[in-house]
Each structure stands twice: as structure tokens, then as C-alpha cells.
C-alpha atoms as a PDB file:
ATOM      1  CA  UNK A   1       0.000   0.000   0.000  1.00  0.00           C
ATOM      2  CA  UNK A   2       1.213   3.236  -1.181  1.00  0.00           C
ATOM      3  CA  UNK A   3       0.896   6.434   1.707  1.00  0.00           C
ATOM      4  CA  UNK A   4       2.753   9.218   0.104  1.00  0.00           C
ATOM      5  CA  UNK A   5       1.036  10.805  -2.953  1.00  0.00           C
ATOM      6  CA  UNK A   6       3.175  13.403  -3.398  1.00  0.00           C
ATOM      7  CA  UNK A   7       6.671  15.029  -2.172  1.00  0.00           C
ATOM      8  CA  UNK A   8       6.933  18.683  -1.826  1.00  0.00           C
ATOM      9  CA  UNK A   9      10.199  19.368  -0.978  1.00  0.00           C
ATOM     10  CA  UNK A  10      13.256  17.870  -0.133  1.00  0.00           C
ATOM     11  CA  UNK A  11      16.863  19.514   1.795  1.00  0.00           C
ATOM     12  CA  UNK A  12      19.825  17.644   1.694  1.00  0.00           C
ATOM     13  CA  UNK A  13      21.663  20.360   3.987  1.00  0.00           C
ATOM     14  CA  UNK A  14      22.482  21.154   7.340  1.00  0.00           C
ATOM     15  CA  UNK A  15      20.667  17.597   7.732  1.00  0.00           C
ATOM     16  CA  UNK A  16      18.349  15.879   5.086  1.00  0.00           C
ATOM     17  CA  UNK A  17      15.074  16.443   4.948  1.00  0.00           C
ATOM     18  CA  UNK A  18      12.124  15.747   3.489  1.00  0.00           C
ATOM     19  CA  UNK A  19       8.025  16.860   3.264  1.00  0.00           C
ATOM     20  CA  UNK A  20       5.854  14.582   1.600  1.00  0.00           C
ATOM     21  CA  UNK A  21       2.145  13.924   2.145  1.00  0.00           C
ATOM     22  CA  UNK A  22      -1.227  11.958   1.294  1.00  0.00           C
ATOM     23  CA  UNK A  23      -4.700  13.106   0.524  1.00  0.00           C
ATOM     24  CA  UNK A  24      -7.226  11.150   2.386  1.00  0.00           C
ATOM     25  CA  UNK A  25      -9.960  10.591   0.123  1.00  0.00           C
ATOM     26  CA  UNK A  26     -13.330  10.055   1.848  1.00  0.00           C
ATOM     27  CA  UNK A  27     -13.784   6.998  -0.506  1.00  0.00           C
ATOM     28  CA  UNK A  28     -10.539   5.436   1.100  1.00  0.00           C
ATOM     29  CA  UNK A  29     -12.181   1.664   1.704  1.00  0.00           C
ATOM     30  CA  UNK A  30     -10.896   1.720   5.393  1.00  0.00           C
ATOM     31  CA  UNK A  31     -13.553   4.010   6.504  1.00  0.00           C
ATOM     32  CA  UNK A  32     -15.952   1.369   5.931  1.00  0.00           C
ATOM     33  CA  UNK A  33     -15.091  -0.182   9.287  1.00  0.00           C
ATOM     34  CA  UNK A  34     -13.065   2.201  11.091  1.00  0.00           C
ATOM     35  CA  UNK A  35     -15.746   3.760  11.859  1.00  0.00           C
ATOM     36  CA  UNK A  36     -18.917   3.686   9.669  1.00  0.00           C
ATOM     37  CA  UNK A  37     -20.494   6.533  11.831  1.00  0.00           C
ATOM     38  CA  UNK A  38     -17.216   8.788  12.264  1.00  0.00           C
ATOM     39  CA  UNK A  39     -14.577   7.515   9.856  1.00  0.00           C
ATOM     40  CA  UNK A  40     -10.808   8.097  11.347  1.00  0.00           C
ATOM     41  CA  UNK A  41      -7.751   7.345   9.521  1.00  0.00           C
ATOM     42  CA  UNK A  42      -5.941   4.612  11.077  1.00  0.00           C
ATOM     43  CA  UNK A  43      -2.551   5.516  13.045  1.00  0.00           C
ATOM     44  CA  UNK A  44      -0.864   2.873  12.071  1.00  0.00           C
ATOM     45  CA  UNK A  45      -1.128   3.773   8.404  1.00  0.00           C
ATOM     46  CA  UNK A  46       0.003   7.419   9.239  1.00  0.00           C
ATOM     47  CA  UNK A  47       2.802   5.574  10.852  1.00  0.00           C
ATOM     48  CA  UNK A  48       3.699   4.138   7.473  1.00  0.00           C
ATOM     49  CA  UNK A  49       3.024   7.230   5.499  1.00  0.00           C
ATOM     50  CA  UNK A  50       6.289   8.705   7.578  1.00  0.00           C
ATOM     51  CA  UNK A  51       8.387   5.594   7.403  1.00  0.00           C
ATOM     52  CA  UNK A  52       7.696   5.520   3.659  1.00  0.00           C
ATOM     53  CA  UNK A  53       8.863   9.189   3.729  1.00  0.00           C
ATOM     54  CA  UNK A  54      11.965   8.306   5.330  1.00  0.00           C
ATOM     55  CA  UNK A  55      12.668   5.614   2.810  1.00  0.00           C
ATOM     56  CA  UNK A  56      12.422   8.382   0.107  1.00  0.00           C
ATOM     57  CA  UNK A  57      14.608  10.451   1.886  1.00  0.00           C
ATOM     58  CA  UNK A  58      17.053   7.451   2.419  1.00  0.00           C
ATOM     59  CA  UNK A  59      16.764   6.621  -1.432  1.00  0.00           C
ATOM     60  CA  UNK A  60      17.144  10.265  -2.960  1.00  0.00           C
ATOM     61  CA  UNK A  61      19.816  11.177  -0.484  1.00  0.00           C
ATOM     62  CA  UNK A  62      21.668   7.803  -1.421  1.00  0.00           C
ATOM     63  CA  UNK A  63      21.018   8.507  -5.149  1.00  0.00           C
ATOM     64  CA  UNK A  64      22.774  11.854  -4.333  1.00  0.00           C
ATOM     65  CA  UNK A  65      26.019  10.529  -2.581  1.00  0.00           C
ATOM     66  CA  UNK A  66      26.445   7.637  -5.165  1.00  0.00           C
ATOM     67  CA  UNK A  67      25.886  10.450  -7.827  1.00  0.00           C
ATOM     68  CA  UNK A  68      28.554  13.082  -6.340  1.00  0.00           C
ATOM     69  CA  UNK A  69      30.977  10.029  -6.107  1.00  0.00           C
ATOM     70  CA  UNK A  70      31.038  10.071 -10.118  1.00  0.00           C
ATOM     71  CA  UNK A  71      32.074  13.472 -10.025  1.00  0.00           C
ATOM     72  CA  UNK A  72      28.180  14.943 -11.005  1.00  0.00           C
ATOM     73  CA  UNK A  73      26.386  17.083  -9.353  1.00  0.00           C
ATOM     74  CA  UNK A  74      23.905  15.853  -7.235  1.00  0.00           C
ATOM     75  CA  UNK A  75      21.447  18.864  -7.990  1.00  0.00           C
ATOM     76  CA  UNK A  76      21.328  16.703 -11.370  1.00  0.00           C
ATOM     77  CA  UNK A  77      19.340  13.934  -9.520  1.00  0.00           C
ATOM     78  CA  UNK A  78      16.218  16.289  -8.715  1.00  0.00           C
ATOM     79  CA  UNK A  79      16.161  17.211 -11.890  1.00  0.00           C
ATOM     80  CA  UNK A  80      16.273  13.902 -13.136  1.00  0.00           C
ATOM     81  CA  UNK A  81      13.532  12.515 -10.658  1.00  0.00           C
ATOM     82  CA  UNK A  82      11.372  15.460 -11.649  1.00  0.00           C
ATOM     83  CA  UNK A  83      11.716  14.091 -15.793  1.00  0.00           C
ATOM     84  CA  UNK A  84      11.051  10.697 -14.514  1.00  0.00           C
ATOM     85  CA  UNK A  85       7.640  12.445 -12.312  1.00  0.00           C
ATOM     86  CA  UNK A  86       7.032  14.044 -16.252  1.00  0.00           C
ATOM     87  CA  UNK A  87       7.216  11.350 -17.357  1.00  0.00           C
ATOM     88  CA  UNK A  88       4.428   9.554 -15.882  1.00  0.00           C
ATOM     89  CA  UNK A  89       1.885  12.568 -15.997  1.00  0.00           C
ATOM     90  CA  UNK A  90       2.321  12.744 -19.576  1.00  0.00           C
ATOM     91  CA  UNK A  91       3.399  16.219 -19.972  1.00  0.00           C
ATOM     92  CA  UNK A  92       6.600  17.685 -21.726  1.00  0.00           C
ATOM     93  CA  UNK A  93      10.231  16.806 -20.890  1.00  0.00           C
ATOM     94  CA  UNK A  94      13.685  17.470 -20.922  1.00  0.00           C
ATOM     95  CA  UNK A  95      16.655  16.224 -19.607  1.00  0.00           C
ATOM     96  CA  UNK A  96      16.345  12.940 -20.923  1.00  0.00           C
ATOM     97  CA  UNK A  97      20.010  11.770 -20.108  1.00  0.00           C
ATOM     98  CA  UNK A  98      19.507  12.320 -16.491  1.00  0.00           C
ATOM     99  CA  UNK A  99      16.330  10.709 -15.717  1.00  0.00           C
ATOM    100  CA  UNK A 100      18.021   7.689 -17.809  1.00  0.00           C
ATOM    101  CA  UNK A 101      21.041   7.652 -14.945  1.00  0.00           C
ATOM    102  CA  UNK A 102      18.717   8.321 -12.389  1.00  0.00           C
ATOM    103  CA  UNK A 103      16.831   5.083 -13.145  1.00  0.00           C
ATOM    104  CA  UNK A 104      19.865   3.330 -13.917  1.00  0.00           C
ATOM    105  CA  UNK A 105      20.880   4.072 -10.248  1.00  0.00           C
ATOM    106  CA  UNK A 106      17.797   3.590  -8.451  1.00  0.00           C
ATOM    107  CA  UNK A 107      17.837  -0.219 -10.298  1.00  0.00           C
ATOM    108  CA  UNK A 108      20.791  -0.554  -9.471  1.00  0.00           C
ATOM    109  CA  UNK A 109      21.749  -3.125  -6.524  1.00  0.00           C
ATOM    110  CA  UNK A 110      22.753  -2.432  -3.340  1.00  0.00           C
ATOM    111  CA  UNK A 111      20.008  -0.197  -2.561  1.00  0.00           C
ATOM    112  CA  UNK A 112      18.124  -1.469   0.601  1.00  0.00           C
ATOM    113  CA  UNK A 113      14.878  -0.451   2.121  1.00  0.00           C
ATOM    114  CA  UNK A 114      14.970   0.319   5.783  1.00  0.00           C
ATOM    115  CA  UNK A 115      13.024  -1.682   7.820  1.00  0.00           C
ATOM    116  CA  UNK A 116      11.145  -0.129  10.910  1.00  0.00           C
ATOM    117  CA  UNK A 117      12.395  -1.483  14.203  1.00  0.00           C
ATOM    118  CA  UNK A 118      11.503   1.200  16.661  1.00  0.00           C
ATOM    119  CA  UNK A 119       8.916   3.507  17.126  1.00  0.00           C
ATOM    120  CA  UNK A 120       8.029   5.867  19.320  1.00  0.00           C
ATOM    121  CA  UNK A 121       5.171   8.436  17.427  1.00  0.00           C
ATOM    122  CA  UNK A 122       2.532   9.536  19.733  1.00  0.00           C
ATOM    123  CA  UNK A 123      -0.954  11.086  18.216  1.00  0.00           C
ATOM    124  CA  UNK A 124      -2.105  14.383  19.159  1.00  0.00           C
ATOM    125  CA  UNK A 125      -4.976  14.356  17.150  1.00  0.00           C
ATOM    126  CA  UNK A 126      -7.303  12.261  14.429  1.00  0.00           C
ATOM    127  CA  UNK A 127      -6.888  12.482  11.164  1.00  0.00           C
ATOM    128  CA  UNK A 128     -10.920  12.883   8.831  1.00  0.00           C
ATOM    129  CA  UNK A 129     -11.472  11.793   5.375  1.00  0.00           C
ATOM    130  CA  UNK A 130     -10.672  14.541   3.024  1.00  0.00           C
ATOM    131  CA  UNK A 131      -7.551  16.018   4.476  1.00  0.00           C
ATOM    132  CA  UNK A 132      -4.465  16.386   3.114  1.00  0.00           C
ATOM    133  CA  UNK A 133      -1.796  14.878   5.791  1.00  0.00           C
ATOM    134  CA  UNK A 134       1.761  16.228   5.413  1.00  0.00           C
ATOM    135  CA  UNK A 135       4.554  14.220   6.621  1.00  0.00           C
ATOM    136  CA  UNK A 136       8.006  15.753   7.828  1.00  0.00           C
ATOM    137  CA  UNK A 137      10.739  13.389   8.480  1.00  0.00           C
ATOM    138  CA  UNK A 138      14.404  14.921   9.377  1.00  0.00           C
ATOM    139  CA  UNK A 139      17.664  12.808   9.324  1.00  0.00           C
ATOM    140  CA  UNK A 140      19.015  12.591  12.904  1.00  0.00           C
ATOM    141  CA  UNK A 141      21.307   9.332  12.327  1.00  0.00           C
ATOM    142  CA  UNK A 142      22.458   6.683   9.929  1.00  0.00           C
ATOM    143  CA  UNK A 143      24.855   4.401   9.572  1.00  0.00           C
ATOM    144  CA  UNK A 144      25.574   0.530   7.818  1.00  0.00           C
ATOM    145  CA  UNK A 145      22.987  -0.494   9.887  1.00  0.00           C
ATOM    146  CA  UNK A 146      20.032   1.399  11.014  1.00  0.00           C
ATOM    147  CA  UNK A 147      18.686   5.371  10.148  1.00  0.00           C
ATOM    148  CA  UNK A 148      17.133   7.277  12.633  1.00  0.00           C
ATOM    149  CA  UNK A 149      14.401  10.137  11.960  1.00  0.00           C
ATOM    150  CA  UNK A 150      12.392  12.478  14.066  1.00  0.00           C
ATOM    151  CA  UNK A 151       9.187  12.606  12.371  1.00  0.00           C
ATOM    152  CA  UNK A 152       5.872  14.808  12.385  1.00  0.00           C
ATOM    153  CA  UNK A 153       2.843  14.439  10.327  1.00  0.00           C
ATOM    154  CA  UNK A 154       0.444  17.637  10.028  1.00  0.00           C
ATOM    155  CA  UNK A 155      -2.576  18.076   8.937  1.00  0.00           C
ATOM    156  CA  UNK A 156      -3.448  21.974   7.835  1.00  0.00           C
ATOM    157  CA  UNK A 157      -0.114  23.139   9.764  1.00  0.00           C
ATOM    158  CA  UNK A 158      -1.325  21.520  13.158  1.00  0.00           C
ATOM    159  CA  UNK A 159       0.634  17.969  14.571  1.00  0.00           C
ATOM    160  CA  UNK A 160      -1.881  14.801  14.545  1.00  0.00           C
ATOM    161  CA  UNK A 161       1.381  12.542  15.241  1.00  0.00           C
ATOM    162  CA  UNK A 162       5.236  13.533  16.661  1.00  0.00           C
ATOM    163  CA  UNK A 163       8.156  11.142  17.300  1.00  0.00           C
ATOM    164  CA  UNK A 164      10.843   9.082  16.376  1.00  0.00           C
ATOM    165  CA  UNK A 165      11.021   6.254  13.866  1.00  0.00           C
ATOM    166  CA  UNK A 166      13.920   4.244  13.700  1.00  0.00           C
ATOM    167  CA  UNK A 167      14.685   1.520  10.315  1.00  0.00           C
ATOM    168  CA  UNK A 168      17.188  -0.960   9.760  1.00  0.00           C
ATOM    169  CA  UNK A 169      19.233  -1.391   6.978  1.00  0.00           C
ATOM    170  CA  UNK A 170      17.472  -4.260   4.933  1.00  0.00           C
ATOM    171  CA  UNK A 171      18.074  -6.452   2.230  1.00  0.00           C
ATOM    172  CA  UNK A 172      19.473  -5.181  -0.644  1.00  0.00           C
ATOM    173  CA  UNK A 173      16.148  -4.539  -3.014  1.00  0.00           C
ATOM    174  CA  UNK A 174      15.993  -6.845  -6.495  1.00  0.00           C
ATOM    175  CA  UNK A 175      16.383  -4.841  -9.718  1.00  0.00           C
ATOM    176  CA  UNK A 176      13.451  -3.609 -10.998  1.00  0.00           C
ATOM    177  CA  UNK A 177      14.406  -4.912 -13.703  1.00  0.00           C
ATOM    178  CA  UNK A 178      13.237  -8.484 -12.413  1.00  0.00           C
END
């Protein structure tokens, strides 16, 4: 299940950074039983929303190192993600080279997803069909093994959920390719 629609921006300096969100459509099939009389978005899939922001983060910022290690500037991999976003809305593009190596890298192996393994988020609010919930995850730690964020998702500029998420380094992923 997919709980980021959308990123809108991303900071790679003084620490990365990253704000993504999700509309919650009233039609969302999970209202139907939580609750039929007052639907509330789940917690646990805002949890995942903001772990599957901090996986972006984790990818793009990777993408960016691995690019800079070439010698190319890593500015060159937004640009290239934006083509590829183009891409898939059907609208006009340029920069074809770069989305190409930006793909290339992103199917390339080695790149792992991390894997939750602590979390400590605590809700200050629910979240209601039709609003648009923005997640902010910021960097605070990684290493070979594990990345640690403090997170916050928002929902018009006011904190439903605060915390830390913590993700181990899995697997490598399979090409996409495969």
C-alpha cells in the first residue's frame, strides 16, 4: 500500500530532509469499518506514510552521494527525478540523459529499504477523510545499519502525530528490472 502521494520538498543540507504527504480521500475503503459513523484514519497507516517518507529520503539522499561520487552534481538527480515524475503525468520533458542515470541508479543493486524497528510516534490528534496529511521526516542518524528520523505528520499546519522512527538497513532490493 502506497501512503505518500506526493513530495513537496526535499533539503539535503544542514541535515536531510524531506516533506511529503497523502490526501485522504473520503472513498478510502478503510472508513468502511473504522468507523462507519465517524470515519478516522488509522494511526498505524500514518505511521507508514512517515516511514515511507523516510525511505524516500534514504533513497534520494543515497542517489545523491552515489551520484557526487562520479564526479556529477547531485542537484542533477532532482532534476532527473522530476523528468522521470514528467514522465508519468504525460506532460513535456527534458533532460532525458539524467532521468536515464537516475533510473539506472535507483535499479541498481545495493540499494536497501529500511526496515522499521523502533517507534516511538505519539498522536495528538485524528486524522478525517478529506484532508491532506503532510509528513516531515528529518535525518538525525544513519549508519551501515540502522537510520534514525524524528518525524511529524500535520494536517493543515497543526501535529496529529510527533516522534521518532527508527529503520534498519534491509536487504538489498531486487532490480526492478526483475
Amino acid at each position: 500500500m502506497l501512503f505518500v502521494d506526493f513530495v513537496a520538498s526535499y533539503e539535503r543540507t544542514p541535515r536531510p530532509s524531506l516533506r511529503a504527504g497523502r490526501h485522504i480521500s473520503a472513498n478510502e475503503d478503510t472508513f468502511n469499518g473504522h468507523f462507519p459513523e465517524l470515519g478516522i484514519w488509522p494511526g498505524i497507516y500514518t505511521v507508514e506514510g512517515l516511514n515511507q517518507a523516510c525511505n524516500l529520503l534514504a533513497t534520494i539522499a543515497g542517489i545523491q552521494k552515489e551520484w557526487e561520487q562520479t564526479g556529477r552534481d547531485p542537484i542533477e538527480v532532482l532534476d532527473g527525478l522530476r523528468y522521470i515524475d514528467q514522465v508519468y503525468e504525460l506532460k513535456p520533458t527534458l533532460r532525458v540523459e539524467t532521468a536515464a542515470a537516475v533510473l539506472e541508479m535507483l535499479n541498481g543493486s545495493g540499494r536497501s529499504l529500511g526496515l522499521s524497528v523502533g517507534i516511538d510516534v505519539r498522536f495528538t490528534a485524528p486524522v478525517f477523510p478529506g484532508s491532506r496529511l503532510d509528513y516531515v521526516v528529518f535525518e538525525t542518524h544513519a549508519d551501515a545499519a540502522a537510520m534514525i528520523y524524528e518525524v511529524e505528520a500535520l494536517v493543515d499546519g497543526s501535529p496529529v502525530a510527533k516522534g521518532k522512527l527508527t529503520l534498519a538497513r534491509g536487504r538489498p532490493m531486487p532490480s526492478l528490472a526483475q
